[in-house]
C-alpha atoms as a PDB file:
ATOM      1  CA  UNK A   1     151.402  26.708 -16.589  1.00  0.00           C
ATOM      2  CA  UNK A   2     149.453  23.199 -17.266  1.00  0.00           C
ATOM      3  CA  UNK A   3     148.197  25.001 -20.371  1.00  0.00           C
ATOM      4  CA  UNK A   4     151.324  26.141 -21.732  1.00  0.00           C
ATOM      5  CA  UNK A   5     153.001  22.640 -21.425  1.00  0.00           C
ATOM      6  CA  UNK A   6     149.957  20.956 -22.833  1.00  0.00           C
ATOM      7  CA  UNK A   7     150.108  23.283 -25.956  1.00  0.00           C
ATOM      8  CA  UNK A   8     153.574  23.041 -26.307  1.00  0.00           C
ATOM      9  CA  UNK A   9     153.089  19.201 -25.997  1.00  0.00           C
ATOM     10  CA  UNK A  10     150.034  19.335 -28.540  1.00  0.00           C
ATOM     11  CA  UNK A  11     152.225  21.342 -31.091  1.00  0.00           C
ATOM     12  CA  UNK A  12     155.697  18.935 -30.397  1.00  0.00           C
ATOM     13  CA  UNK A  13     152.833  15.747 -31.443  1.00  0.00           C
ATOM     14  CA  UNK A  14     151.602  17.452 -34.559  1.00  0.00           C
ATOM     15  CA  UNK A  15     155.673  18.642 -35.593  1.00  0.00           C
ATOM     16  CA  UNK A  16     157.027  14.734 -34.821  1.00  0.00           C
ATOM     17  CA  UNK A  17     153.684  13.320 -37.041  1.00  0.00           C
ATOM     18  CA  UNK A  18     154.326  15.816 -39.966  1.00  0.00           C
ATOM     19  CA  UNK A  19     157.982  14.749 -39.937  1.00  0.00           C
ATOM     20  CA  UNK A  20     156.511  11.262 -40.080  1.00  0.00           C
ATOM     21  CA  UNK A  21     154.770  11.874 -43.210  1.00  0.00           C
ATOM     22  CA  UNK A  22     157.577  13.136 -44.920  1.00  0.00           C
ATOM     23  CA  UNK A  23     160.706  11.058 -43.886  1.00  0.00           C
ATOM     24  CA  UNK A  24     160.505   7.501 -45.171  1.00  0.00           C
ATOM     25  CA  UNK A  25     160.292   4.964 -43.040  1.00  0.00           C
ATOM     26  CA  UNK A  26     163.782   3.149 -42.256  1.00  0.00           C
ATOM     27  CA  UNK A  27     163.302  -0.671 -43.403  1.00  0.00           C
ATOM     28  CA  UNK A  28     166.952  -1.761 -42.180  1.00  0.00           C
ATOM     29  CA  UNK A  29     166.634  -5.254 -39.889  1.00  0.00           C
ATOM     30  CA  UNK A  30     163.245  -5.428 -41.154  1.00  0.00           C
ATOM     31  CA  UNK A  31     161.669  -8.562 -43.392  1.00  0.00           C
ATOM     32  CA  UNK A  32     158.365  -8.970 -45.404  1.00  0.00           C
ATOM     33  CA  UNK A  33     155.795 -11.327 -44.181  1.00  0.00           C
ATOM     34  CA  UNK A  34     154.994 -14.036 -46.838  1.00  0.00           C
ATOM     35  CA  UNK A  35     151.458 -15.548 -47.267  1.00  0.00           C
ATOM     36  CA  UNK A  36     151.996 -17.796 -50.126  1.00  0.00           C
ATOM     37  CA  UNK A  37     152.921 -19.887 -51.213  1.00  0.00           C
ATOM     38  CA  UNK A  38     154.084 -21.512 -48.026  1.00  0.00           C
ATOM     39  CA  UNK A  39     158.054 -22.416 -47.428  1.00  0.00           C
ATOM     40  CA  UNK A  40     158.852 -25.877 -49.306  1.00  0.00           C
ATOM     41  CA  UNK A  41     155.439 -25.738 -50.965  1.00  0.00           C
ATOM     42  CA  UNK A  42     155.062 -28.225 -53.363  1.00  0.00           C
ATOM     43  CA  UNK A  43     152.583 -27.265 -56.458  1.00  0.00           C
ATOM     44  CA  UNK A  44     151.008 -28.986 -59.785  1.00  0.00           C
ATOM     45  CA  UNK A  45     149.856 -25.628 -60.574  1.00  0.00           C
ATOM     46  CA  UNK A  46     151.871 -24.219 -62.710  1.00  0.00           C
ATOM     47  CA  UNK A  47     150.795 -20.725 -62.625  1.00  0.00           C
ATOM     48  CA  UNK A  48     151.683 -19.249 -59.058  1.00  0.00           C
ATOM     49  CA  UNK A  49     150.222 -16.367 -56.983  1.00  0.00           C
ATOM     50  CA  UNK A  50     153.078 -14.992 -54.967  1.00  0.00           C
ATOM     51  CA  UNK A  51     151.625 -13.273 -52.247  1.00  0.00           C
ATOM     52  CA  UNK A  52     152.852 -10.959 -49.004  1.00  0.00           C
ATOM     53  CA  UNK A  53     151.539  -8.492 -46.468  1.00  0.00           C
ATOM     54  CA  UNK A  54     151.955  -4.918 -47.143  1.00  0.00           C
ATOM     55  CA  UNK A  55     155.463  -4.106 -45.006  1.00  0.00           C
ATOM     56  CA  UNK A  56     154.922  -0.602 -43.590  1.00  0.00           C
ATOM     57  CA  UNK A  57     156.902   2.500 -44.622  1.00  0.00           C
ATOM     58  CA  UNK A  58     157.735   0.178 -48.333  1.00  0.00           C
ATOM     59  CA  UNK A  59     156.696   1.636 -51.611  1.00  0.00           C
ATOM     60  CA  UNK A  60     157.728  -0.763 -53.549  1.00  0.00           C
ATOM     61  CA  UNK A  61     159.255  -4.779 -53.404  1.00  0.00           C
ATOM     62  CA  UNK A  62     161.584  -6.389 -55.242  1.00  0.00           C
ATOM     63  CA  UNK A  63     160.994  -9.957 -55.941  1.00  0.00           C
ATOM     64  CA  UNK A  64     163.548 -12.552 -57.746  1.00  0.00           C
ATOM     65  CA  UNK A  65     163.157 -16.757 -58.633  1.00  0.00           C
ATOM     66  CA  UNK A  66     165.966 -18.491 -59.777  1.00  0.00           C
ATOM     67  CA  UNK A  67     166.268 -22.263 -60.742  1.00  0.00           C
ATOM     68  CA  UNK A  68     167.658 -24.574 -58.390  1.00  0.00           C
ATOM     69  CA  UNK A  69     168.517 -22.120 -55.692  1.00  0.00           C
ATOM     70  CA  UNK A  70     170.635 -18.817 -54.816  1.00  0.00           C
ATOM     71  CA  UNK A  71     173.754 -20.578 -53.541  1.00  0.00           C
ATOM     72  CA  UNK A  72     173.644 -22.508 -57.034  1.00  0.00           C
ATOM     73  CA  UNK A  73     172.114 -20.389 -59.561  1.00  0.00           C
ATOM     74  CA  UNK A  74     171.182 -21.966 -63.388  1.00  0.00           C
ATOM     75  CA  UNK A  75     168.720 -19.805 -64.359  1.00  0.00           C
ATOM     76  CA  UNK A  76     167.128 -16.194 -63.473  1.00  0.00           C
ATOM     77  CA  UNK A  77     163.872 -16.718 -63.742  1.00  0.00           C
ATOM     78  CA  UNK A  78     162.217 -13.508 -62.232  1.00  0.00           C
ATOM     79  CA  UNK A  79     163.793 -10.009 -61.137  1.00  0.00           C
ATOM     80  CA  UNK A  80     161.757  -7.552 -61.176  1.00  0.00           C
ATOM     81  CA  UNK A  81     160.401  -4.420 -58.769  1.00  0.00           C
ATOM     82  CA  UNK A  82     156.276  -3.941 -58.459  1.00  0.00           C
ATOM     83  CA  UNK A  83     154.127  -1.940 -56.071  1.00  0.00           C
ATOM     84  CA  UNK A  84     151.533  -4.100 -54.874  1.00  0.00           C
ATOM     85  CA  UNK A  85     151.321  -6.969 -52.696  1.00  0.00           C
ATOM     86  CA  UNK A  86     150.767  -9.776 -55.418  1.00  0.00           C
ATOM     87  CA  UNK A  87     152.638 -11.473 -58.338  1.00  0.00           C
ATOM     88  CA  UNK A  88     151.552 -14.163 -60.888  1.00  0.00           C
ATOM     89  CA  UNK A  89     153.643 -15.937 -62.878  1.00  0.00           C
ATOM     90  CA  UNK A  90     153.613 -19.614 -64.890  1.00  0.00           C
ATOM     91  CA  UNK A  91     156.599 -21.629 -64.069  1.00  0.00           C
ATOM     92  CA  UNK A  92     158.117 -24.725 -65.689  1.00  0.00           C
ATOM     93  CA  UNK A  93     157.924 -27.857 -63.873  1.00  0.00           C
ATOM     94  CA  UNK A  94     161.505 -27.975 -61.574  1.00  0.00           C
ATOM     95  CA  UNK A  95     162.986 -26.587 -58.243  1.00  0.00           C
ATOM     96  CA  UNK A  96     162.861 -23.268 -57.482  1.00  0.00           C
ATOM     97  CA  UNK A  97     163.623 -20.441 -54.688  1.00  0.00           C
ATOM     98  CA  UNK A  98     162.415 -17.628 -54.300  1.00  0.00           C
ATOM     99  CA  UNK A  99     162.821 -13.947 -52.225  1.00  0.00           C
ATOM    100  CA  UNK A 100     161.335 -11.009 -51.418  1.00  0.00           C
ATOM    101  CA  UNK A 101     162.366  -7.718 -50.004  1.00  0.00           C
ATOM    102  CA  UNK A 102     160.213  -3.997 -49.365  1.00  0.00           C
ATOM    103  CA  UNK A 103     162.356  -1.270 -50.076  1.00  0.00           C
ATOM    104  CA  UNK A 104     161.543   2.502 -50.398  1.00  0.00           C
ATOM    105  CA  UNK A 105     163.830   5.750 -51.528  1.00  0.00           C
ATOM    106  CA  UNK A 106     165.841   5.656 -48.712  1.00  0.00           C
ATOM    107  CA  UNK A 107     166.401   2.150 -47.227  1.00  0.00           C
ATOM    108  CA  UNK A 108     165.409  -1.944 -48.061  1.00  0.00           C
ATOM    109  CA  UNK A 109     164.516  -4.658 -45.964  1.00  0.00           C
ATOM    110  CA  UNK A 110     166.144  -7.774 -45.520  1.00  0.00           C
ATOM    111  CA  UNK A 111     165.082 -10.872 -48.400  1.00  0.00           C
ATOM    112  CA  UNK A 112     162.960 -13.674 -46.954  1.00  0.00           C
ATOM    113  CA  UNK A 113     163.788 -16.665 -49.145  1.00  0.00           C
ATOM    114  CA  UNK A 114     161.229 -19.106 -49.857  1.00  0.00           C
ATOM    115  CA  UNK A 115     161.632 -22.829 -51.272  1.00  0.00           C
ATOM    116  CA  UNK A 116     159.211 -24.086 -54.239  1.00  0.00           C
ATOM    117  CA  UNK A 117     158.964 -27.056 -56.306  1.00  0.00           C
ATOM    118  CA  UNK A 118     156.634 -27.134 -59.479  1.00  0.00           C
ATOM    119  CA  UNK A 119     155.657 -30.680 -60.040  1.00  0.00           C
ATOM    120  CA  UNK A 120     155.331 -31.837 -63.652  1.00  0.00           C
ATOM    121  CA  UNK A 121     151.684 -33.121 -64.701  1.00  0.00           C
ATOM    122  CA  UNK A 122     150.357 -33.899 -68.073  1.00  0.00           C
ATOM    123  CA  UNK A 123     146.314 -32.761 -66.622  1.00  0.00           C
ATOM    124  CA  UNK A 124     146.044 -29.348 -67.614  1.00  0.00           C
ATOM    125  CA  UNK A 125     142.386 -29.224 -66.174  1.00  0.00           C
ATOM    126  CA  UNK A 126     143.126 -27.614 -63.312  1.00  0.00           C
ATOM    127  CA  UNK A 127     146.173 -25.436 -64.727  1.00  0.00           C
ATOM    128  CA  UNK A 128     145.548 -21.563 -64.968  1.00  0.00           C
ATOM    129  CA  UNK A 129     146.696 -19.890 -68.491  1.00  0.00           C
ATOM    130  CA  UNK A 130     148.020 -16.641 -67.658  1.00  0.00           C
ATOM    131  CA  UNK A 131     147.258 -13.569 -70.468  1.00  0.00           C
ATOM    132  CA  UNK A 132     149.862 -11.314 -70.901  1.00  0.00           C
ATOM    133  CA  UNK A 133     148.146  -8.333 -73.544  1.00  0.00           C
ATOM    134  CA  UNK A 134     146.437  -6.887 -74.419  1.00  0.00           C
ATOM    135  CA  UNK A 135     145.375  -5.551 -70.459  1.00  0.00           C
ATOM    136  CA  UNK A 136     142.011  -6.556 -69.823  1.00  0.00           C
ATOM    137  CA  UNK A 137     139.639  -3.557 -70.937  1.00  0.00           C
ATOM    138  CA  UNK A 138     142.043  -1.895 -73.106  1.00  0.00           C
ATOM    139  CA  UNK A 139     140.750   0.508 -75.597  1.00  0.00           C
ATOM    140  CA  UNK A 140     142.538   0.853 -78.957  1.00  0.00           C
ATOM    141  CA  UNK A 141     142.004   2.261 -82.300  1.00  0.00           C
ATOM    142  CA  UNK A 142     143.391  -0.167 -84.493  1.00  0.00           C
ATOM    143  CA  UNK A 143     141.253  -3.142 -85.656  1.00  0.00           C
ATOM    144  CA  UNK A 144     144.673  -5.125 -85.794  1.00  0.00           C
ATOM    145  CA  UNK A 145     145.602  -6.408 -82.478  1.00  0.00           C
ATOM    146  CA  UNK A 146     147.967  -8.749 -81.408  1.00  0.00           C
ATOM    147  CA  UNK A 147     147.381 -10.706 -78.449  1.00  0.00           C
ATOM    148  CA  UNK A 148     149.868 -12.730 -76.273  1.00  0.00           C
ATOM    149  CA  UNK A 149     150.147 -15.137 -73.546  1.00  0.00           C
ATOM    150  CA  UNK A 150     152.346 -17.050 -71.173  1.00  0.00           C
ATOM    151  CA  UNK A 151     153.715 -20.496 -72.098  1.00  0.00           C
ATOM    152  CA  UNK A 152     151.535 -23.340 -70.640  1.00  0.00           C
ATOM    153  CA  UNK A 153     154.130 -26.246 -69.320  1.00  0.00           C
ATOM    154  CA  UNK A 154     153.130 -29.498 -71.215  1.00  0.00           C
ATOM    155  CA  UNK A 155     150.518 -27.734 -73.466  1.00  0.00           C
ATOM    156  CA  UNK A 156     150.584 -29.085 -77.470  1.00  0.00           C
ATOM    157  CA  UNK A 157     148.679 -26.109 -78.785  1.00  0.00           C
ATOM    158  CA  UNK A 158     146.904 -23.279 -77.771  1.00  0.00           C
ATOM    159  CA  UNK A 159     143.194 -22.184 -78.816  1.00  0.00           C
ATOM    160  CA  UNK A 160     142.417 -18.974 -79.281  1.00  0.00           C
ATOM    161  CA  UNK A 161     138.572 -17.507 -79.946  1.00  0.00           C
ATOM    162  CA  UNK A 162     136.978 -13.797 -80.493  1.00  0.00           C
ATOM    163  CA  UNK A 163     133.515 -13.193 -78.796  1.00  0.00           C
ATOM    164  CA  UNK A 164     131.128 -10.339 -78.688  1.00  0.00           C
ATOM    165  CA  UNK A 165     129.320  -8.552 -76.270  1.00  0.00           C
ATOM    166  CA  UNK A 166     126.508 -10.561 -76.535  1.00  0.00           C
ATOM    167  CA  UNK A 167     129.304 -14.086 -75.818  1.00  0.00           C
ATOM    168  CA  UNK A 168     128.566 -15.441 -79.744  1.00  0.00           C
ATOM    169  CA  UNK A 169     131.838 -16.574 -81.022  1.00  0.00           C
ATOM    170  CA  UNK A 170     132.955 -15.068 -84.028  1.00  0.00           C
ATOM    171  CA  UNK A 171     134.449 -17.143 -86.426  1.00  0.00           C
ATOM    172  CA  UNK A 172     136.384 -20.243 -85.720  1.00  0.00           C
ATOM    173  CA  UNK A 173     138.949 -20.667 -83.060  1.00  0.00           C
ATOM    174  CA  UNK A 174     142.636 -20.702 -84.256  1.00  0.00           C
ATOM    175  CA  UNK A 175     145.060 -22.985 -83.036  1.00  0.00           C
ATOM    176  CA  UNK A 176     148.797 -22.019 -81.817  1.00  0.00           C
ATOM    177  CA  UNK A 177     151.136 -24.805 -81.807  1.00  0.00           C
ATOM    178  CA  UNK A 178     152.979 -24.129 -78.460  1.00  0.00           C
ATOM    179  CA  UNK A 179     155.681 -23.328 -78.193  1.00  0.00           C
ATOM    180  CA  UNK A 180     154.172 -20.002 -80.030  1.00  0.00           C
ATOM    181  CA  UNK A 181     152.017 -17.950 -77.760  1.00  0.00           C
ATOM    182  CA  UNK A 182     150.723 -15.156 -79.827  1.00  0.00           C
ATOM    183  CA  UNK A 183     148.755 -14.267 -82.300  1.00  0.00           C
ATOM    184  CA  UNK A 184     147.574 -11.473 -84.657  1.00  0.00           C
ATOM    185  CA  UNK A 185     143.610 -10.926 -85.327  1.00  0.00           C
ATOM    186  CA  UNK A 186     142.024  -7.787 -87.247  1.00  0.00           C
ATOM    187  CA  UNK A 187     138.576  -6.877 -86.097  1.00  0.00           C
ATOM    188  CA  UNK A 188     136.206  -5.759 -88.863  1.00  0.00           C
ATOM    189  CA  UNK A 189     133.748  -3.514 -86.748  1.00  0.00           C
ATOM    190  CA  UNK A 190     134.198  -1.648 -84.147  1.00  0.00           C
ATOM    191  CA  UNK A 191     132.718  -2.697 -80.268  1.00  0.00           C
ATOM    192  CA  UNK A 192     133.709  -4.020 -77.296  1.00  0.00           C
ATOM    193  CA  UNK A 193     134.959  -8.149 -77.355  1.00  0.00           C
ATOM    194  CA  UNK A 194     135.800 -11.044 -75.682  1.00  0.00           C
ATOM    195  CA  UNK A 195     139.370 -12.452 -76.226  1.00  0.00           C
ATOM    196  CA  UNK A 196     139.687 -16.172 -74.917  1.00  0.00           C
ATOM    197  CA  UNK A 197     142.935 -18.885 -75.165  1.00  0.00           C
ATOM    198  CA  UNK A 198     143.135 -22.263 -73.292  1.00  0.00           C
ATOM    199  CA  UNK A 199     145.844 -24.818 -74.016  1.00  0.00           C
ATOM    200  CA  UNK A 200     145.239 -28.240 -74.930  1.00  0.00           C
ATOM    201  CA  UNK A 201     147.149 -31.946 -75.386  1.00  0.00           C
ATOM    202  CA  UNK A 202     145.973 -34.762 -76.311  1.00  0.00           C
ATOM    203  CA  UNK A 203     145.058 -35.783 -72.362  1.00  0.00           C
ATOM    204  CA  UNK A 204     143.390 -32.545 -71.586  1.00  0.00           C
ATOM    205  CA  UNK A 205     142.806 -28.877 -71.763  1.00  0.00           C
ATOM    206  CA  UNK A 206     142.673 -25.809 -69.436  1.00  0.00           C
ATOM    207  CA  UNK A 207     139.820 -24.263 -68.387  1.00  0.00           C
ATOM    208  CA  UNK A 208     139.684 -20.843 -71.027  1.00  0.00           C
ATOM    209  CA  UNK A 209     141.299 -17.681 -69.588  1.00  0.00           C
ATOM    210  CA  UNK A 210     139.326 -14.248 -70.888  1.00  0.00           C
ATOM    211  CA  UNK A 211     140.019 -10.557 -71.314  1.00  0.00           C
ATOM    212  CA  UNK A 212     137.980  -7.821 -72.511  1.00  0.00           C
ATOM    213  CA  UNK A 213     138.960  -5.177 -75.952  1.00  0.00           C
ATOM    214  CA  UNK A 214     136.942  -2.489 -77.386  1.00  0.00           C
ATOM    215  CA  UNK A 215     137.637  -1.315 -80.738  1.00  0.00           C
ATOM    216  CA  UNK A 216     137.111   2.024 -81.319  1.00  0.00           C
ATOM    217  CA  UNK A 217     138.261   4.726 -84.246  1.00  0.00           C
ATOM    218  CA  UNK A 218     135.472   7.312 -84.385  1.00  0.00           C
ATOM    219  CA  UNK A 219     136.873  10.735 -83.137  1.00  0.00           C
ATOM    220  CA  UNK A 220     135.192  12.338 -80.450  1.00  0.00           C
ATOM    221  CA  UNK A 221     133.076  15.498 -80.645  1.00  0.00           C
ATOM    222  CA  UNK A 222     133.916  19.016 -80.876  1.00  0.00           C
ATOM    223  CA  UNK A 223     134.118  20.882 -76.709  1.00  0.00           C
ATOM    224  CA  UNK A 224     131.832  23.514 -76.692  1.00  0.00           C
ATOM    225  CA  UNK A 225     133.100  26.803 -74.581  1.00  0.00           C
ATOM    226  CA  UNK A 226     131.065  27.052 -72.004  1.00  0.00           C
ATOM    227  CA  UNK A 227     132.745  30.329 -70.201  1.00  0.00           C
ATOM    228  CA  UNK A 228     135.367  32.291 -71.489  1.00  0.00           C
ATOM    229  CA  UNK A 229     135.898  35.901 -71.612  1.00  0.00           C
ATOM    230  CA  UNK A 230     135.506  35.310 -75.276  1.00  0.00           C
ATOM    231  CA  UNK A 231     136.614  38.617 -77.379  1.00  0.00           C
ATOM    232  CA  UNK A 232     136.503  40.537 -74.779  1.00  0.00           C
ATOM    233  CA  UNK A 233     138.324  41.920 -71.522  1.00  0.00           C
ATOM    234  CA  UNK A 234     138.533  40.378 -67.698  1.00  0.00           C
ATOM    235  CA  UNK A 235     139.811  41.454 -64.362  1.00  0.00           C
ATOM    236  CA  UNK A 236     140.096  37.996 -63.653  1.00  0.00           C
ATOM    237  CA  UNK A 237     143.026  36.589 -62.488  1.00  0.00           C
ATOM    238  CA  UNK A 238     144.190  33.895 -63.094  1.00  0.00           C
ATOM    239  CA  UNK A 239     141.335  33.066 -66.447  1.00  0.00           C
ATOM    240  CA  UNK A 240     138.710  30.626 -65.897  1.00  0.00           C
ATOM    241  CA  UNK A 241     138.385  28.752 -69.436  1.00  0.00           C
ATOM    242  CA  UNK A 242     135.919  26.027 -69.084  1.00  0.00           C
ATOM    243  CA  UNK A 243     134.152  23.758 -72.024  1.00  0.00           C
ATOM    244  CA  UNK A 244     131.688  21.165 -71.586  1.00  0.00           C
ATOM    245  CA  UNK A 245     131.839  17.055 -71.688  1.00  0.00           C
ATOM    246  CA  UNK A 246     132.024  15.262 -75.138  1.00  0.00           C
ATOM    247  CA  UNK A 247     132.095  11.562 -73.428  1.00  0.00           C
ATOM    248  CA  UNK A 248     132.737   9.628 -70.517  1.00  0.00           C
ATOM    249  CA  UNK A 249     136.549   8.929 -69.705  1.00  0.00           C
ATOM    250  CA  UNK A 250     138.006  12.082 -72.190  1.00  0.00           C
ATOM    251  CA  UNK A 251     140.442  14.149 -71.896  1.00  0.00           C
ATOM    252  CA  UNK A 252     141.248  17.673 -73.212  1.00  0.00           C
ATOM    253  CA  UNK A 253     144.476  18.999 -74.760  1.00  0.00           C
ATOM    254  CA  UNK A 254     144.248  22.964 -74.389  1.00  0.00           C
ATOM    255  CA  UNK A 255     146.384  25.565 -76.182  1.00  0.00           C
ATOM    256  CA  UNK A 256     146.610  29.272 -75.585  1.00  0.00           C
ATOM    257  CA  UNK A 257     148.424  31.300 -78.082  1.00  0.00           C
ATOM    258  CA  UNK A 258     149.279  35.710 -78.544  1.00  0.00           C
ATOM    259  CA  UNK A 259     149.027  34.638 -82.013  1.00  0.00           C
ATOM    260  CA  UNK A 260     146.114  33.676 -83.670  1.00  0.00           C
ATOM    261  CA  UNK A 261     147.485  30.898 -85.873  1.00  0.00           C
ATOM    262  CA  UNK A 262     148.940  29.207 -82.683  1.00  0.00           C
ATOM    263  CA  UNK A 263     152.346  29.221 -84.502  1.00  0.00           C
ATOM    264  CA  UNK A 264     153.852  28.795 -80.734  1.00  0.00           C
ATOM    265  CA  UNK A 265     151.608  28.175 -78.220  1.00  0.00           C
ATOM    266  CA  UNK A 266     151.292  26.567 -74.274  1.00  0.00           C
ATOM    267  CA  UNK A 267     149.360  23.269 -74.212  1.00  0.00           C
ATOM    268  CA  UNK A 268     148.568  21.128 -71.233  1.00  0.00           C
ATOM    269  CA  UNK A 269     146.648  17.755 -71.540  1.00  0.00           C
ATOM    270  CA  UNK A 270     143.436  17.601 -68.689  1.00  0.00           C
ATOM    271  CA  UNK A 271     140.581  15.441 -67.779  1.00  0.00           C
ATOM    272  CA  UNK A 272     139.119  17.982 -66.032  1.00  0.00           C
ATOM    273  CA  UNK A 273     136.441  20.148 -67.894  1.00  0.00           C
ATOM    274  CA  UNK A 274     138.093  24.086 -66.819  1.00  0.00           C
ATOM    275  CA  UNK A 275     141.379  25.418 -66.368  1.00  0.00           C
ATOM    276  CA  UNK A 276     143.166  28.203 -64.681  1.00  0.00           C
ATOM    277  CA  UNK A 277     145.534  29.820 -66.468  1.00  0.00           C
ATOM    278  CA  UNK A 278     147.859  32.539 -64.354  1.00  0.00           C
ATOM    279  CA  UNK A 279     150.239  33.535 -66.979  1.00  0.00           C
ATOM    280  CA  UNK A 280     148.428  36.194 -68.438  1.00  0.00           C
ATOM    281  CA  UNK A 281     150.257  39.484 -69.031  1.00  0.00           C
ATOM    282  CA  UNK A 282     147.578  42.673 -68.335  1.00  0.00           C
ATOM    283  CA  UNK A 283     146.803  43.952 -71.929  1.00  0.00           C
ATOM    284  CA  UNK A 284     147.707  41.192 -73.789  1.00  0.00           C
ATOM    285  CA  UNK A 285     145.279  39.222 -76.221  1.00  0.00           C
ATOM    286  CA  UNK A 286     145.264  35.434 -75.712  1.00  0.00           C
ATOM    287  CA  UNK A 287     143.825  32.640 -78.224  1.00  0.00           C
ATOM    288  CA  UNK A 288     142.705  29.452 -77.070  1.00  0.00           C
ATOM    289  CA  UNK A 289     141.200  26.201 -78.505  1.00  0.00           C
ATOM    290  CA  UNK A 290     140.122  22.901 -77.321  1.00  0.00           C
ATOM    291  CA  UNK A 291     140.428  19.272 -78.544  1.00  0.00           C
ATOM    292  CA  UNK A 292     139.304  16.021 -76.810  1.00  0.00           C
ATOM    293  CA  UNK A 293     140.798  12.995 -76.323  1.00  0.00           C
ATOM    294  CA  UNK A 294     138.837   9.110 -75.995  1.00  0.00           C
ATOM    295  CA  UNK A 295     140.190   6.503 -74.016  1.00  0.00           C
ATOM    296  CA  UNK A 296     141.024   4.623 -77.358  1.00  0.00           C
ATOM    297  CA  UNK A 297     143.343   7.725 -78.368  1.00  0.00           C
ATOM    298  CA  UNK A 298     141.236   9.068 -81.174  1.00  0.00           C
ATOM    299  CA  UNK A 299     141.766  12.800 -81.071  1.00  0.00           C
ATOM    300  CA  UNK A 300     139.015  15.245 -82.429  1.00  0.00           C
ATOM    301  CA  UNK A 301     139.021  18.576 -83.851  1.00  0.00           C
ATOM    302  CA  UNK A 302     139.630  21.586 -82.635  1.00  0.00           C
ATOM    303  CA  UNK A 303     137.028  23.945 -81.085  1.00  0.00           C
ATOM    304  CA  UNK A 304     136.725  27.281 -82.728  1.00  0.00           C
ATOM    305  CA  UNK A 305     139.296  29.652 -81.446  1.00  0.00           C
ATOM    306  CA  UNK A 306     138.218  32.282 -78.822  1.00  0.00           C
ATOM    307  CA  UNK A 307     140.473  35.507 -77.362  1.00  0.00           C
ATOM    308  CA  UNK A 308     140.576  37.301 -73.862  1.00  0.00           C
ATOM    309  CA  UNK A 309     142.111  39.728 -72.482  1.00  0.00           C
ATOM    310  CA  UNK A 310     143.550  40.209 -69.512  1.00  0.00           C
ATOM    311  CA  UNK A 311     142.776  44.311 -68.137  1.00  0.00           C
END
C-alpha cells in the first residue's frame, strides 16, 4: 500500500510541475525589484542604465519616464515594453520619474516608481554617447550606410570617424553640428570597420563610443547535393535532402516543385544543412533546388535541379 501512495504521489508531483510549465505565472500583488539607479538618485551622467532583477514567471517589462513626475506629467519621455533586465537611455538635464512593471500573457505586476534628477554639466568627459544604428556587428550589402546616434545634452558638435580592421582611420573625421545626430557614409571596399562618434564643446569632449560593420556584396557559393535520391526512386519516408556548407552563418532557401520549371513550388528558408520533407505523394516526381543565403543578405544561385520519387 506504501508503494501505491508513493507512486500516486510521484505521478500527482510530476502532473502539478508540468502544469507549472505551462500556466503562466500570476504576477497580481507582485512588484519588480530595482537595482539602479537608486530612488532620488541624483546623476551628471546623462546616459542612464536602468537596471532590475529578473521578476519570476515575467516575460516581458514595461518601463515608462516622464518629465517632472506622474501626478504632473509635461513630457513622455519613455514607454516602451523589452525583454531583458536592462535599459539605456540619454536624458536631458531636468527631473524625472520613472516605473517599472513585469507582466506576462496573462497577468502584470504592480509599477515601482522611482525618482531621478539629471544634473546639467558642461564636462562631457565623463558623459557616455549612446549609438543607436547601425547594431554593433551588423552585416549589410550596401556600401551606403547611414549611421545614427542619441543626442548628447550640452554637446556643440559631434565627430564622427571610419576605421579598419587593422584601427587606421580612414579619411578625415566629419563633424555634425548637434542638434543633428546622423550621418550618411559610402564605403568603397568591402570588409569589416570600425564606426566611432564622440561629442565635443568648446570645454570638452566625450570619450569615443564604437561599433563594428562589415560590408559585404559578393554572393555566396553554389550548395552542392550531398544526398538525394537524385533521378531516381525511394522508400523513404519522409525524403532526406541534404547539401553541404557554403560559409559560416548561411542559410538555405529550398524549393520542391512536380514541375520542373518550379512554376509553383513549396519553399522553406533553413540554417540547417538537410531537410525532411513528408509531403510526398507515392509515385509522384519531385524537383528540388537549393540557394544560400550570407548574413549580409546576398543570395546566390541556384543549385542544379535534382528529382525523386517517392515508391
Amino acid at each position: 500500500m506504501k508503494i501505491k501512495i508513493t507512486l500516486l504521489l510521484a505521478v500527482l508531483s510530476i502532473v502539478v510541475s508540468s502544469c507549472d510549465d505551462f500556466l503562466e505565472r500570476d504576477l497580481n500583488g507582485q512588484t519588480v525589484t530595482v537595482l539602479a539607479p537608486a530612488n532620488n538618485t541624483i546623476s551628471t551622467s546623462f546616459t542612464v542604465t536602468f537596471w532590475w532583477d529578473d521578476l519570476k514567471g515575467a516575460s516581458k517589462y514595461k518601463i515608462q519616464i516622464v518629465k517632472p513626475s506622474f501626478n504632473s506629467i509635461q513630457q513622455l519621455v519613455v514607454d516602451t515594453l523589452i525583454s531583458n533586465n536592462q535599459f539605456l537611455y540619454t536624458l536631458q538635464p531636468g527631473s524625472y520619474q520613472w516605473r517599472i512593471r513585469g507582466e506576462n500573457d496573462a497577468s502584470i505586476s504592480d509599477f515601482v516608481i522611482y525618482n531621478l534628477t539629471i544634473d546639467s554639466s558642461l564636462n562631457l568627459s565623463s558623459q557616455t554617447l549612446l549609438l543607436n544604428s547601425p547594431v554593433n556587428n551588423n552585416y549589410s550589402n550596401s556600401f551606403t550606410q547611414t549611421f545614427s546616434w542619441f543626442a548628447m545634452p550640452n554637446a556643440s558638435d559631434y565627430l564622427f570617424g571610419i576605421f579598419n580592421s587593422s584601427g587606421i582611420q580612414i579619411g578625415n573625421y566629419q563633424s555634425i553640428v548637434s542638434p543633428i545626430t546622423t550621418t550618411t557614409y559610402t564605403f568603397t571596399a568591402e570588409g569589416t570597420y570600425k564606426w566611432r562618434v564622440f561629442a565635443q564643446n568648446n570645454q570638452s569632449s566625450s570619450p569615443y563610443s564604437e561599433r563594428t560593420i562589415t560590408i559585404d556584396t559578393t554572393r555566396p557559393s553554389i550548395p552542392v547535393l550531398t544526398y538525394s535520391p537524385i533521378n531516381d526512386t525511394t522508400s523513404l519516408h519522409p525524403i532526406p535532402l541534404s547539401w553541404n556548407s557554403v560559409e559560416p552563418n548561411c542559410q538555405y532557401k529550398l524549393l520542391i516543385s512536380t514541375d520542373s520549371t518550379f512554376a509553383s513550388y513549396f519553399d522553406t528558408i533553413t540554417s540547417n544543412l538537410n531537410y525532411n520533407y513528408y509531403n510526398s505523394i507515392v509515385g509522384q516526381f519531385y524537383y528540388w533546388k537549393i540557394q544560400a543565403i550570407d548574413q549580409s543578405n546576398n543570395s546566390g544561385l541556384f543549385s542544379l535541379r535534382k528529382r525523386f520519387k517517392r515508391q
